[in-house]
PDB file of N, CA and C in Angstrom:
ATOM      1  N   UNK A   1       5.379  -3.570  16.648  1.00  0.00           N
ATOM      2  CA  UNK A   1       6.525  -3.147  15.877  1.00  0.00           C
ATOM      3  C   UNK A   1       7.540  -4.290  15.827  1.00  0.00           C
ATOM      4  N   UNK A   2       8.400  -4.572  14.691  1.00  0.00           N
ATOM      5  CA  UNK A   2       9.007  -5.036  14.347  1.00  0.00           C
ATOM      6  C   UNK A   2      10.411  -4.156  14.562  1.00  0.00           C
ATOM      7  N   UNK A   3      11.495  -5.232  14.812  1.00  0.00           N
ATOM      8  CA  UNK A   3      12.619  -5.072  14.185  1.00  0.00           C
ATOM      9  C   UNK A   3      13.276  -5.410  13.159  1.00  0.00           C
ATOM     10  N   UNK A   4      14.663  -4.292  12.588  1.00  0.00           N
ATOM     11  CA  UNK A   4      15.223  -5.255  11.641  1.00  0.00           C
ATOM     12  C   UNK A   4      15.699  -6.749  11.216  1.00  0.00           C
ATOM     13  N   UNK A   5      16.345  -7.152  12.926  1.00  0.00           N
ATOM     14  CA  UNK A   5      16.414  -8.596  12.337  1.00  0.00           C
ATOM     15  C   UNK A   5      15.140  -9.417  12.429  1.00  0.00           C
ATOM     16  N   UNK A   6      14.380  -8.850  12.811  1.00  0.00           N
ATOM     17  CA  UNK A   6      12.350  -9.699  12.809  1.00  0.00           C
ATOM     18  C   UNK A   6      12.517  -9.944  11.685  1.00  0.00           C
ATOM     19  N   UNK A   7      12.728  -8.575  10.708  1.00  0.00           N
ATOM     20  CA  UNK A   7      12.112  -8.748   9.853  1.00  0.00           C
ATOM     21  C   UNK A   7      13.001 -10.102   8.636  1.00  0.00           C
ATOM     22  N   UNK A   8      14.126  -9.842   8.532  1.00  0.00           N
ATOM     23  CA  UNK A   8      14.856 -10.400   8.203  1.00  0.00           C
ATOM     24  C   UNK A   8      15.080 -11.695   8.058  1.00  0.00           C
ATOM     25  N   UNK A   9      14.221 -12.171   9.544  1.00  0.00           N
ATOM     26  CA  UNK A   9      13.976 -13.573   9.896  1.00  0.00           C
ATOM     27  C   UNK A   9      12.623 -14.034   9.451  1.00  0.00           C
ATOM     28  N   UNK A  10      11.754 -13.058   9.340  1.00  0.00           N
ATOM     29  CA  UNK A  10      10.439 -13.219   8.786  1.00  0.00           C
ATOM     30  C   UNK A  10      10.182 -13.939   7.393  1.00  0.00           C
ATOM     31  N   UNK A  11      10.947 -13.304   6.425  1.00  0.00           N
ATOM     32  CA  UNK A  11      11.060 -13.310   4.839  1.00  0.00           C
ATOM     33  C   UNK A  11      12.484 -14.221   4.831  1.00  0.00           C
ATOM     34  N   UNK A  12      12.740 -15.067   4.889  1.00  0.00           N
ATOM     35  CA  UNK A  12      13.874 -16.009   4.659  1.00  0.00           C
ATOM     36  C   UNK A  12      14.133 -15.771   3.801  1.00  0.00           C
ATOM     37  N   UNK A  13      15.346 -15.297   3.366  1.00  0.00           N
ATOM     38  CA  UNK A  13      16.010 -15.277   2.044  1.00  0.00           C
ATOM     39  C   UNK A  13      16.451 -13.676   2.049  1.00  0.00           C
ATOM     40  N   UNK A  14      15.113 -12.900   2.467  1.00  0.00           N
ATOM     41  CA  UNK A  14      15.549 -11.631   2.494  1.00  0.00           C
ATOM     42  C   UNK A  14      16.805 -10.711   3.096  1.00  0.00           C
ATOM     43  N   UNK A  15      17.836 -10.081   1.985  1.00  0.00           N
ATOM     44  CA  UNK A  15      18.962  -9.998   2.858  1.00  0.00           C
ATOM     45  C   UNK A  15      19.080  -8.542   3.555  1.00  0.00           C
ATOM     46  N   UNK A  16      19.742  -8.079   4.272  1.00  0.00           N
ATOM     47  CA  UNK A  16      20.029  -7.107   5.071  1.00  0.00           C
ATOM     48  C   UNK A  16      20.172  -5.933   3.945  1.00  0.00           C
ATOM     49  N   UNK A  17      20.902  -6.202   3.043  1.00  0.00           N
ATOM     50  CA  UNK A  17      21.456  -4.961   2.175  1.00  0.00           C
ATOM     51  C   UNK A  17      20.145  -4.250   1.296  1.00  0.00           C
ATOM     52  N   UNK A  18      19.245  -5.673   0.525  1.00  0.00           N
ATOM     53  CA  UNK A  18      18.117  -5.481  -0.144  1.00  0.00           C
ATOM     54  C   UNK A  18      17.320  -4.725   0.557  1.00  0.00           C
ATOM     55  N   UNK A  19      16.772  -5.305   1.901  1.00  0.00           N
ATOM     56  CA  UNK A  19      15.754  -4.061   2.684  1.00  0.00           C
ATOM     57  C   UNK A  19      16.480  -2.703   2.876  1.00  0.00           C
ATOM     58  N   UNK A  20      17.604  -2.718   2.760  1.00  0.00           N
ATOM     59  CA  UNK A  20      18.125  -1.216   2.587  1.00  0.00           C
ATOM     60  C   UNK A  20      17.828  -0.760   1.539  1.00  0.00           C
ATOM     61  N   UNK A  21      18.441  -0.915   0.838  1.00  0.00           N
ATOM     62  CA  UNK A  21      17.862  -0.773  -0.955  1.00  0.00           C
ATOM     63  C   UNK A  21      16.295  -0.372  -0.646  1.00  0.00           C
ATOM     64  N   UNK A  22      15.497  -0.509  -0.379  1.00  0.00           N
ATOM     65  CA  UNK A  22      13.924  -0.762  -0.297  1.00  0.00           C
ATOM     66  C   UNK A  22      13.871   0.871   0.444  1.00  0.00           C
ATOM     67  N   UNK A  23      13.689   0.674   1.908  1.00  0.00           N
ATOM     68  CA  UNK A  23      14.423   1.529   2.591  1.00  0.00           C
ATOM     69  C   UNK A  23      15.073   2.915   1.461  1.00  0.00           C
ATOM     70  N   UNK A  24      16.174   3.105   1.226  1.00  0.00           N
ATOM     71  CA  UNK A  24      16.381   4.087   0.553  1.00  0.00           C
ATOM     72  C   UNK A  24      15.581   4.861  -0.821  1.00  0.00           C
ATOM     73  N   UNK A  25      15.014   3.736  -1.425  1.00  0.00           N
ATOM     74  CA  UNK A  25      14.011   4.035  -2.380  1.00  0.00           C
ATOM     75  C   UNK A  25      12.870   4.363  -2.132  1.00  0.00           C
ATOM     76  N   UNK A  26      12.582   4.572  -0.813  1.00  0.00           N
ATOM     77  CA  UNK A  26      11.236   4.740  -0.490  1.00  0.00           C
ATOM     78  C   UNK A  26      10.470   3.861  -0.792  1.00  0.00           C
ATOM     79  N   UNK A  27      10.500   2.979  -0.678  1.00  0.00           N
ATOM     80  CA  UNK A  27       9.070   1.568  -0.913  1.00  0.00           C
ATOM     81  C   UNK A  27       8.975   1.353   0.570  1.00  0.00           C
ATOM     82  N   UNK A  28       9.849   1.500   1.646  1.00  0.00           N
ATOM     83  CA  UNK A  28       9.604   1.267   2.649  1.00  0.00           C
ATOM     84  C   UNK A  28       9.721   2.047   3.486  1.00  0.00           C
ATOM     85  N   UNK A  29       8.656   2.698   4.769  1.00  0.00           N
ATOM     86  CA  UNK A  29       9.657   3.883   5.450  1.00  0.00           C
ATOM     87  C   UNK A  29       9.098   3.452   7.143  1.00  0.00           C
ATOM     88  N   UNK A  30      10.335   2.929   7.651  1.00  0.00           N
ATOM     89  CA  UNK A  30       9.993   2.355   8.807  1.00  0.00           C
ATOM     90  C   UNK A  30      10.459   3.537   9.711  1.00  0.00           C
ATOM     91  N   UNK A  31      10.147   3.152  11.197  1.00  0.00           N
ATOM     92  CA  UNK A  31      10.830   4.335  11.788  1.00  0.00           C
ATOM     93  C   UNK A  31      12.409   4.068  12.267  1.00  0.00           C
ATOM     94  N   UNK A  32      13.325   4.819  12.546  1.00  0.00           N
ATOM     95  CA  UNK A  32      14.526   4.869  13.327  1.00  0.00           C
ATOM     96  C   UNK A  32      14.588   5.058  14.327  1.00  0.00           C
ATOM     97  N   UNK A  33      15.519   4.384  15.333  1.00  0.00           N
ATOM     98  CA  UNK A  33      15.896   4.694  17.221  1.00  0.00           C
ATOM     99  C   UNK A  33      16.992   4.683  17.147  1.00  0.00           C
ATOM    100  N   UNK A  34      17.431   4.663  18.083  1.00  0.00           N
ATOM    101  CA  UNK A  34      18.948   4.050  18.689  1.00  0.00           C
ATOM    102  C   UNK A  34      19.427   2.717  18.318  1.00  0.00           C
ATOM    103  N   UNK A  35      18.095   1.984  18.562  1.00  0.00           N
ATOM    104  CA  UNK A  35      18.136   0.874  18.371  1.00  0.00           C
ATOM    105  C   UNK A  35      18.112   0.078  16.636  1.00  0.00           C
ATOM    106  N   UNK A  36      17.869   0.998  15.786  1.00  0.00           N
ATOM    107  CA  UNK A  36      17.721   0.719  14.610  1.00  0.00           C
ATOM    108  C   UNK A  36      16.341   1.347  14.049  1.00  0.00           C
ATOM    109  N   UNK A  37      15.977  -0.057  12.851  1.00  0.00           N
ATOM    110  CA  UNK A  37      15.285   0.619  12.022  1.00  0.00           C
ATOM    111  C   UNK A  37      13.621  -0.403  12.992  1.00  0.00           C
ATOM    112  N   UNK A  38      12.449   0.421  13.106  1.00  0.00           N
ATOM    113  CA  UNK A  38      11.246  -0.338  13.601  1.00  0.00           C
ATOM    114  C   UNK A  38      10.011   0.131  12.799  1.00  0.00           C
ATOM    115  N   UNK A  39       9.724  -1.474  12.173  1.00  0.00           N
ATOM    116  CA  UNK A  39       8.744  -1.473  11.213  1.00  0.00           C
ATOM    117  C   UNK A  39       7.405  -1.683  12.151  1.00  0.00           C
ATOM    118  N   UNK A  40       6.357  -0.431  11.377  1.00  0.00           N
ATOM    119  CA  UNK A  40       4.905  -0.814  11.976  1.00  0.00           C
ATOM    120  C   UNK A  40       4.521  -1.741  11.377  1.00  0.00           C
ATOM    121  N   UNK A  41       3.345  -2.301  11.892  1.00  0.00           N
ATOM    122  CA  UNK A  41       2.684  -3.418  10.780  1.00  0.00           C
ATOM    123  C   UNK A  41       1.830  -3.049   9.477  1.00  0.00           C
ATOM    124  N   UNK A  42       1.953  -2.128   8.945  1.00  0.00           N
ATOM    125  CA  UNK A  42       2.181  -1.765   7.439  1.00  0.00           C
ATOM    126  C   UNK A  42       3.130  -1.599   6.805  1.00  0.00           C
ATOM    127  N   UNK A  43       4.536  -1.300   7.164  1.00  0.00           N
ATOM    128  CA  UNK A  43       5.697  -1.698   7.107  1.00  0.00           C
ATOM    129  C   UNK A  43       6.042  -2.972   6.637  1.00  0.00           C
ATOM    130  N   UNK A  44       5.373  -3.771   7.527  1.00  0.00           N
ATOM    131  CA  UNK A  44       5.619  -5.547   7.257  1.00  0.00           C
ATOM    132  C   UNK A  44       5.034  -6.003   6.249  1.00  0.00           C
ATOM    133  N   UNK A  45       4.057  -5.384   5.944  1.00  0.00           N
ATOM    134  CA  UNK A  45       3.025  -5.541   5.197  1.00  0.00           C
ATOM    135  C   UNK A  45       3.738  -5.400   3.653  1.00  0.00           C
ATOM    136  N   UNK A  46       3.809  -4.228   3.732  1.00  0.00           N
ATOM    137  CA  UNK A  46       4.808  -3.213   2.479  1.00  0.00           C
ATOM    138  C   UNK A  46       5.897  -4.192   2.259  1.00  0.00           C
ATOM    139  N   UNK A  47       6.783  -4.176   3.342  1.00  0.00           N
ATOM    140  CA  UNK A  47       7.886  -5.587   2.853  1.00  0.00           C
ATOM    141  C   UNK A  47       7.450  -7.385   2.002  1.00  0.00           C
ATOM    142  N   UNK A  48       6.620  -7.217   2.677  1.00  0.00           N
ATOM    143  CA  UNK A  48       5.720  -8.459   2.312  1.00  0.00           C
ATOM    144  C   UNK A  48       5.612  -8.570   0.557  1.00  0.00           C
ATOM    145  N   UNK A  49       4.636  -7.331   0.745  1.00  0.00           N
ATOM    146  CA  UNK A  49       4.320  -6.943  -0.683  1.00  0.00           C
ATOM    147  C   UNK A  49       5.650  -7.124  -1.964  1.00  0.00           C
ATOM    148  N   UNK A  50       6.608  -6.146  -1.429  1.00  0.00           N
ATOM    149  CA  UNK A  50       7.412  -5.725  -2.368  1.00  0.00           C
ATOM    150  C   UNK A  50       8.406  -7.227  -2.194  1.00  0.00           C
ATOM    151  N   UNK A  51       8.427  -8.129  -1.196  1.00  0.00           N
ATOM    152  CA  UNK A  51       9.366  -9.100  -1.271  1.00  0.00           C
ATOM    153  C   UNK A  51       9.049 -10.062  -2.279  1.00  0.00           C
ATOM    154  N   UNK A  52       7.317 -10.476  -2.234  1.00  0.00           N
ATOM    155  CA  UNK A  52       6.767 -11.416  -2.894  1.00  0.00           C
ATOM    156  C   UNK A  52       6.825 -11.378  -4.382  1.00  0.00           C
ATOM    157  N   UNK A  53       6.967  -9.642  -4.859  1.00  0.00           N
ATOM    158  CA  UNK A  53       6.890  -9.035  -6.087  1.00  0.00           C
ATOM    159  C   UNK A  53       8.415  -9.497  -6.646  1.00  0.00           C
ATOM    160  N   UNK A  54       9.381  -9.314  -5.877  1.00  0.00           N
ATOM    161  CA  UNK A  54      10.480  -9.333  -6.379  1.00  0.00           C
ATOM    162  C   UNK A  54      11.059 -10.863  -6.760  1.00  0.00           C
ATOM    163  N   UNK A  55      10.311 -12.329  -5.582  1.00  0.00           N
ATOM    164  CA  UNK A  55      10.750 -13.510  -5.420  1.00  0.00           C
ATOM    165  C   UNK A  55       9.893 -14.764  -6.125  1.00  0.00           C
ATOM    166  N   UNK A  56       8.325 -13.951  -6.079  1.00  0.00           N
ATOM    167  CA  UNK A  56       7.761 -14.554  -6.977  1.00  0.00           C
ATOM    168  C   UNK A  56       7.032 -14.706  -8.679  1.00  0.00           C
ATOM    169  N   UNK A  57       7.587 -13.083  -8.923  1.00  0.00           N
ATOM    170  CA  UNK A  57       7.457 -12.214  -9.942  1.00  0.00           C
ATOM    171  C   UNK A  57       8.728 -12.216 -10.492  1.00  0.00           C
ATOM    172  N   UNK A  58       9.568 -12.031  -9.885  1.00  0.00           N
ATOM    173  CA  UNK A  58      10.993 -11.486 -10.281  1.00  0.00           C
ATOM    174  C   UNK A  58      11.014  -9.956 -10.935  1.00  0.00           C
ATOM    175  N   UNK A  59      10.185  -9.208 -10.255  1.00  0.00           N
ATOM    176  CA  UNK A  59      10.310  -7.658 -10.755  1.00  0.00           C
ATOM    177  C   UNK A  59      11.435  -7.104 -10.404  1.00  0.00           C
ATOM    178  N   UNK A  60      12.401  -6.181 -11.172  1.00  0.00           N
ATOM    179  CA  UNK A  60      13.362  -5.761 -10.623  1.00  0.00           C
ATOM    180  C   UNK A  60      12.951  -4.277 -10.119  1.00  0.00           C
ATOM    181  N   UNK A  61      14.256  -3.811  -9.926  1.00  0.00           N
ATOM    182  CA  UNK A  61      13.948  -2.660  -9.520  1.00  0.00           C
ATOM    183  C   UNK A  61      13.212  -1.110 -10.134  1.00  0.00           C
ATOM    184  N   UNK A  62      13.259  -1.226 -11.617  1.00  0.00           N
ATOM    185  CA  UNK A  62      13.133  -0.127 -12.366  1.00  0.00           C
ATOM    186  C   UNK A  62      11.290  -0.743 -12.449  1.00  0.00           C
ATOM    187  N   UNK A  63      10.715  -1.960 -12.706  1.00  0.00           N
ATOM    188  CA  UNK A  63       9.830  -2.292 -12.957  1.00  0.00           C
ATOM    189  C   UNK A  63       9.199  -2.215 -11.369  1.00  0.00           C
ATOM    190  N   UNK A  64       9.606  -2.423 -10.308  1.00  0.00           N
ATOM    191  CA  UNK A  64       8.999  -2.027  -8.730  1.00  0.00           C
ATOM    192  C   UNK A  64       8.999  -0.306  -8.976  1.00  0.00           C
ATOM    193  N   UNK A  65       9.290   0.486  -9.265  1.00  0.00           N
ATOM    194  CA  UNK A  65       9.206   1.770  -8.643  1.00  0.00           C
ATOM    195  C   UNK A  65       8.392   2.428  -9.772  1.00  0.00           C
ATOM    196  N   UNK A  66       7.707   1.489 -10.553  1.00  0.00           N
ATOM    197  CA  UNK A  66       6.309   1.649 -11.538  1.00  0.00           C
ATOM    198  C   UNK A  66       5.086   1.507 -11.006  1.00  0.00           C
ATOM    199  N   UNK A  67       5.513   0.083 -10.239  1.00  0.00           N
ATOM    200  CA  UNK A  67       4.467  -0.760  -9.394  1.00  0.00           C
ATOM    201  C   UNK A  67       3.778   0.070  -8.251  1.00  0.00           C
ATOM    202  N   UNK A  68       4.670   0.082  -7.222  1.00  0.00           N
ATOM    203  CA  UNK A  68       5.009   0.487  -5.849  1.00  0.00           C
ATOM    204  C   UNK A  68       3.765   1.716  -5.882  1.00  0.00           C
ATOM    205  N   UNK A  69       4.304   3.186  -7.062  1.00  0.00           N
ATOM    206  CA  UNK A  69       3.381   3.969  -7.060  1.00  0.00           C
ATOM    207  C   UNK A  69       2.096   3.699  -7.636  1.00  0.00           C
ATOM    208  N   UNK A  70       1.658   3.145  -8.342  1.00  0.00           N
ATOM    209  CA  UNK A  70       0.538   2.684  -8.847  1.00  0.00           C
ATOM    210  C   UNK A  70      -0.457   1.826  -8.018  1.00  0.00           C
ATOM    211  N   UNK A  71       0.411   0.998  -7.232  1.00  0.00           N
ATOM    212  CA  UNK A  71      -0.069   0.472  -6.313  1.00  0.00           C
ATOM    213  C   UNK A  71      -0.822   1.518  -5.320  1.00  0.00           C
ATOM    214  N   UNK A  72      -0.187   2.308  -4.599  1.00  0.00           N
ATOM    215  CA  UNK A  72      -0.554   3.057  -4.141  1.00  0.00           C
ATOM    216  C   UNK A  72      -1.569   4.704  -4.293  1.00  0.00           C
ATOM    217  N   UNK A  73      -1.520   4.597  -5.737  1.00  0.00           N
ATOM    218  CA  UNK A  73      -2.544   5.567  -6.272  1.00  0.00           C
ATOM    219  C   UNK A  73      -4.084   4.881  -6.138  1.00  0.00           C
ATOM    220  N   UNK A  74      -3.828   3.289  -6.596  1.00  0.00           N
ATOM    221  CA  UNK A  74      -4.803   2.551  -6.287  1.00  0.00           C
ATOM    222  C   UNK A  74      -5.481   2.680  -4.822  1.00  0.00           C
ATOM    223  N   UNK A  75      -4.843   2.423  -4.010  1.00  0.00           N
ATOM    224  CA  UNK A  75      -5.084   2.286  -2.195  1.00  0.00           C
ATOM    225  C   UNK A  75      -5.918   4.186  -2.082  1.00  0.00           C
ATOM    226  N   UNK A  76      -5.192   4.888  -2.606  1.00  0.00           N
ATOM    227  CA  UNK A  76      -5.904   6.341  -1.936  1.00  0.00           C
ATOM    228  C   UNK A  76      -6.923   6.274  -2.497  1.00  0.00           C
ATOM    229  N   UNK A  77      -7.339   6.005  -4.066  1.00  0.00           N
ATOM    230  CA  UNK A  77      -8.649   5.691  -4.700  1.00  0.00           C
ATOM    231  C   UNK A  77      -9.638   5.227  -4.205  1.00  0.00           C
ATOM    232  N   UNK A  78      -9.077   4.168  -3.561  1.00  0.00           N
ATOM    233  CA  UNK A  78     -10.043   3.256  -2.865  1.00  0.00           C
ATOM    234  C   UNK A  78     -10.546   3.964  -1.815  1.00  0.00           C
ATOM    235  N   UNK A  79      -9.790   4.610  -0.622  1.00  0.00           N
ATOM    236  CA  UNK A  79     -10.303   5.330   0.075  1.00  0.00           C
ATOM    237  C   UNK A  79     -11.052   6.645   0.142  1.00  0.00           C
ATOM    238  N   UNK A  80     -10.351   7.199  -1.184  1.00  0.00           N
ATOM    239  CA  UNK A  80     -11.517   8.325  -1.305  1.00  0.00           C
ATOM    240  C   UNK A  80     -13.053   7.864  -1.772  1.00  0.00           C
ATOM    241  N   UNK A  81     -12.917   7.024  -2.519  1.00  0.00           N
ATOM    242  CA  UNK A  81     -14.037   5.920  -2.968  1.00  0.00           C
ATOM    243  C   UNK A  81     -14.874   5.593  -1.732  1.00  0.00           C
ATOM    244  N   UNK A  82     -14.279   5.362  -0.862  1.00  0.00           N
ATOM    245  CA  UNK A  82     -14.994   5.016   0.587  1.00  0.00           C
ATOM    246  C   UNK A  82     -15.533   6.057   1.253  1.00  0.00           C
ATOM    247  N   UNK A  83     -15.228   6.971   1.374  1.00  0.00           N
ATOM    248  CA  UNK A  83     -15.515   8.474   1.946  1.00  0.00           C
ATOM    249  C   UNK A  83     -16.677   8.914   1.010  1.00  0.00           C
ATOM    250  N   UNK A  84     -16.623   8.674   0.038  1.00  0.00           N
ATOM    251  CA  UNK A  84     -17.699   9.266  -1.020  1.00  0.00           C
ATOM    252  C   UNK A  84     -18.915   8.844  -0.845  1.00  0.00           C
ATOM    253  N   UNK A  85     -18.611   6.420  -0.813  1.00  0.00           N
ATOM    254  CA  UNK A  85     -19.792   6.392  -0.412  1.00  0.00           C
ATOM    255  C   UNK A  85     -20.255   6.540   0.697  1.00  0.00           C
ATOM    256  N   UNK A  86     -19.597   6.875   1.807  1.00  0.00           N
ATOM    257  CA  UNK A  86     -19.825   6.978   3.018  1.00  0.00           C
ATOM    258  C   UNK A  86     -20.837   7.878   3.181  1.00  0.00           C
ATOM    259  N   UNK A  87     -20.350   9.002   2.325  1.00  0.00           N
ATOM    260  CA  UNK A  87     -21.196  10.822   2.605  1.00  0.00           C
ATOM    261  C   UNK A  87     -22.166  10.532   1.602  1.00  0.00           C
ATOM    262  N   UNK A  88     -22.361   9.547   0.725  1.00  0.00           N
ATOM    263  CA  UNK A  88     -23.396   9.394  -0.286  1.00  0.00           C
ATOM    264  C   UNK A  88     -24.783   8.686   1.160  1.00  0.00           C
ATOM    265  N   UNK A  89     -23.978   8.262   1.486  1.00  0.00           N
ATOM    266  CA  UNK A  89     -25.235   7.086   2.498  1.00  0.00           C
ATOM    267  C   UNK A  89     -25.713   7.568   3.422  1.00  0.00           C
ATOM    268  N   UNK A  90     -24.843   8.655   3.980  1.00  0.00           N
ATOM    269  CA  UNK A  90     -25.731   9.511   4.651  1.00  0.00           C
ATOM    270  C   UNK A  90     -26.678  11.003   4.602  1.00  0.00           C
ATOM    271  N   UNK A  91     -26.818  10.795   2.969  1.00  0.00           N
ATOM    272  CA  UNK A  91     -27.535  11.523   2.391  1.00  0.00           C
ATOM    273  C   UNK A  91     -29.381  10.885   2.719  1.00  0.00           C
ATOM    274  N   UNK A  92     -30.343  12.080   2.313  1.00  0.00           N
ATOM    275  CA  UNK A  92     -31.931  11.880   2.261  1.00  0.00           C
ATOM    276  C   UNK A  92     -31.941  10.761   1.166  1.00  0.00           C
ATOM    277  N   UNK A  93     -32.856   9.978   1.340  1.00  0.00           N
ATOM    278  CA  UNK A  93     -32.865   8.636   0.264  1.00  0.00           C
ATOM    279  C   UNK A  93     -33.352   9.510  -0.991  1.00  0.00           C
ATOM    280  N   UNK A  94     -34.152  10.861  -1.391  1.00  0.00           N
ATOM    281  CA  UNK A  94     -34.266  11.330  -2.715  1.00  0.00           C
ATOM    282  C   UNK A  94     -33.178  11.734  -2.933  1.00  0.00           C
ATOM    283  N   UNK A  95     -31.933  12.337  -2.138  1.00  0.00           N
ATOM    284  CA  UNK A  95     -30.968  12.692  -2.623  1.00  0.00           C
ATOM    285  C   UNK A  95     -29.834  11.431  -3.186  1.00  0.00           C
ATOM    286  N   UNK A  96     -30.456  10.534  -2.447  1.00  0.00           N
ATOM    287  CA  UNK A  96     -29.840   9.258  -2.931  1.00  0.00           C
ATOM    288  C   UNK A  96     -29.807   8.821  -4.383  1.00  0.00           C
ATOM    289  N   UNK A  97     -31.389   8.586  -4.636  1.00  0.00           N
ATOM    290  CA  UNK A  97     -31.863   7.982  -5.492  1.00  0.00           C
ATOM    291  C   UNK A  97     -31.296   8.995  -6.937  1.00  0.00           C
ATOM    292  N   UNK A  98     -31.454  10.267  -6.141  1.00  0.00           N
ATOM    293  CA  UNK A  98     -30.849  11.451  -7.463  1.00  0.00           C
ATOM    294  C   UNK A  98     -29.226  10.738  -8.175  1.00  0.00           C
ATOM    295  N   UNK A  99     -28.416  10.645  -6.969  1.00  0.00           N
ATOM    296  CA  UNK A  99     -27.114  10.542  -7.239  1.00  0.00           C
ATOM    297  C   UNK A  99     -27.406   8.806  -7.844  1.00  0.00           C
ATOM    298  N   UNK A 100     -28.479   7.842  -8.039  1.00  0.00           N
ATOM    299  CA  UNK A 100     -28.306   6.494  -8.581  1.00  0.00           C
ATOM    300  C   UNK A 100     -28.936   6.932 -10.175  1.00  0.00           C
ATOM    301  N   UNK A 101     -29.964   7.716 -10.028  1.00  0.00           N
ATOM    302  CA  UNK A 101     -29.890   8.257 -11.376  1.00  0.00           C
ATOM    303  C   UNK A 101     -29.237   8.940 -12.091  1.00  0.00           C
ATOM    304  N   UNK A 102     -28.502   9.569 -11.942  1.00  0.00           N
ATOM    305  CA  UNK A 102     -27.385  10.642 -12.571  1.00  0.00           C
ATOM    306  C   UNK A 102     -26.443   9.159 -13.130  1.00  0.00           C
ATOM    307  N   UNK A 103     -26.046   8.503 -12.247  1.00  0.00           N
ATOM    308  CA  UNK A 103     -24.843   7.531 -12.552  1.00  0.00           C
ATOM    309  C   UNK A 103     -25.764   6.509 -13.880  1.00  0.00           C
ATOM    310  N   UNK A 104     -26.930   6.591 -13.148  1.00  0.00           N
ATOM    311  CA  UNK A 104     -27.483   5.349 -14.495  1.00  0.00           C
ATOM    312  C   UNK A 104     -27.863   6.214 -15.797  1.00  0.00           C
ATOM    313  N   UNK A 105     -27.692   7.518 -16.100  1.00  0.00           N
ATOM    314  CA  UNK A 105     -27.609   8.283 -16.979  1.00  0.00           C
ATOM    315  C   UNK A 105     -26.474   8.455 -17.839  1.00  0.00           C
ATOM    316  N   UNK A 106     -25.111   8.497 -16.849  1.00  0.00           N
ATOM    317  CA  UNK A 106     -23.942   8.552 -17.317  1.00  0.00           C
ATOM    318  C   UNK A 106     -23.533   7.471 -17.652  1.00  0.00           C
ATOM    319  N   UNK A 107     -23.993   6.223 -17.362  1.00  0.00           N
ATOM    320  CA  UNK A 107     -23.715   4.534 -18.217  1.00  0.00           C
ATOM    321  C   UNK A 107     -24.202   4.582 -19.357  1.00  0.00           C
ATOM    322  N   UNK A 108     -25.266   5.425 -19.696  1.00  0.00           N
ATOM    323  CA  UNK A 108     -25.871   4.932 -20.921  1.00  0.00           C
ATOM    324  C   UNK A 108     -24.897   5.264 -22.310  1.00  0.00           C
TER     325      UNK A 108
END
């Protein structure tokens, strides 16, 4: 876990107020203590993401909270995608081969 000023110090340039901004919009949701705000390392990650978008893209804000979710519709896709083939592979290889024919049916 990270702290706020980690993080702060991490992303040079990045200012205190902006990761709030982030933070309040939900692009980022780290946890809270006493001690402040403590980012997991998907957190950092997420900051990463959305910092690079904003510094090397120059996306603003109305064009990030397009992104941000899309981005993330992408990521669950992927994982249900993974689960699928997961339970596909541990299928009987005719039940296999069924589900490679059906798909090479539906390409045509």
């Amino acid at each position: 876990m990270m702290g706020e000023q980690e993080i702060l110090e991490h992303y040079a340039g990045l200012q205190r107020e902006t990761l709030h901004i982030w933070i309040r919009h939900g692009w980022v949701i780290p946890e809270r203590d006493q001690a402040g705000y403590r980012f997991r390392e998907i957190d950092v990650a997420r900051v990463g993401l959305i910092y690079e978008f904003s510094t090397e893209l120059d996306l603003d804000d109305d064009v990030m909270g397009i992104v941000l979710p899309l981005l993330d519709q992408v990521h669950g896709l992927r994982h249900q995608l993974r689960s699928l083939a997961d339970a596909v592979s541990a299928q009987p290889e005719d039940v296999r081969q069924r589900i490679v024919q059906a798909l090479a049916e539906q390409g045509e």
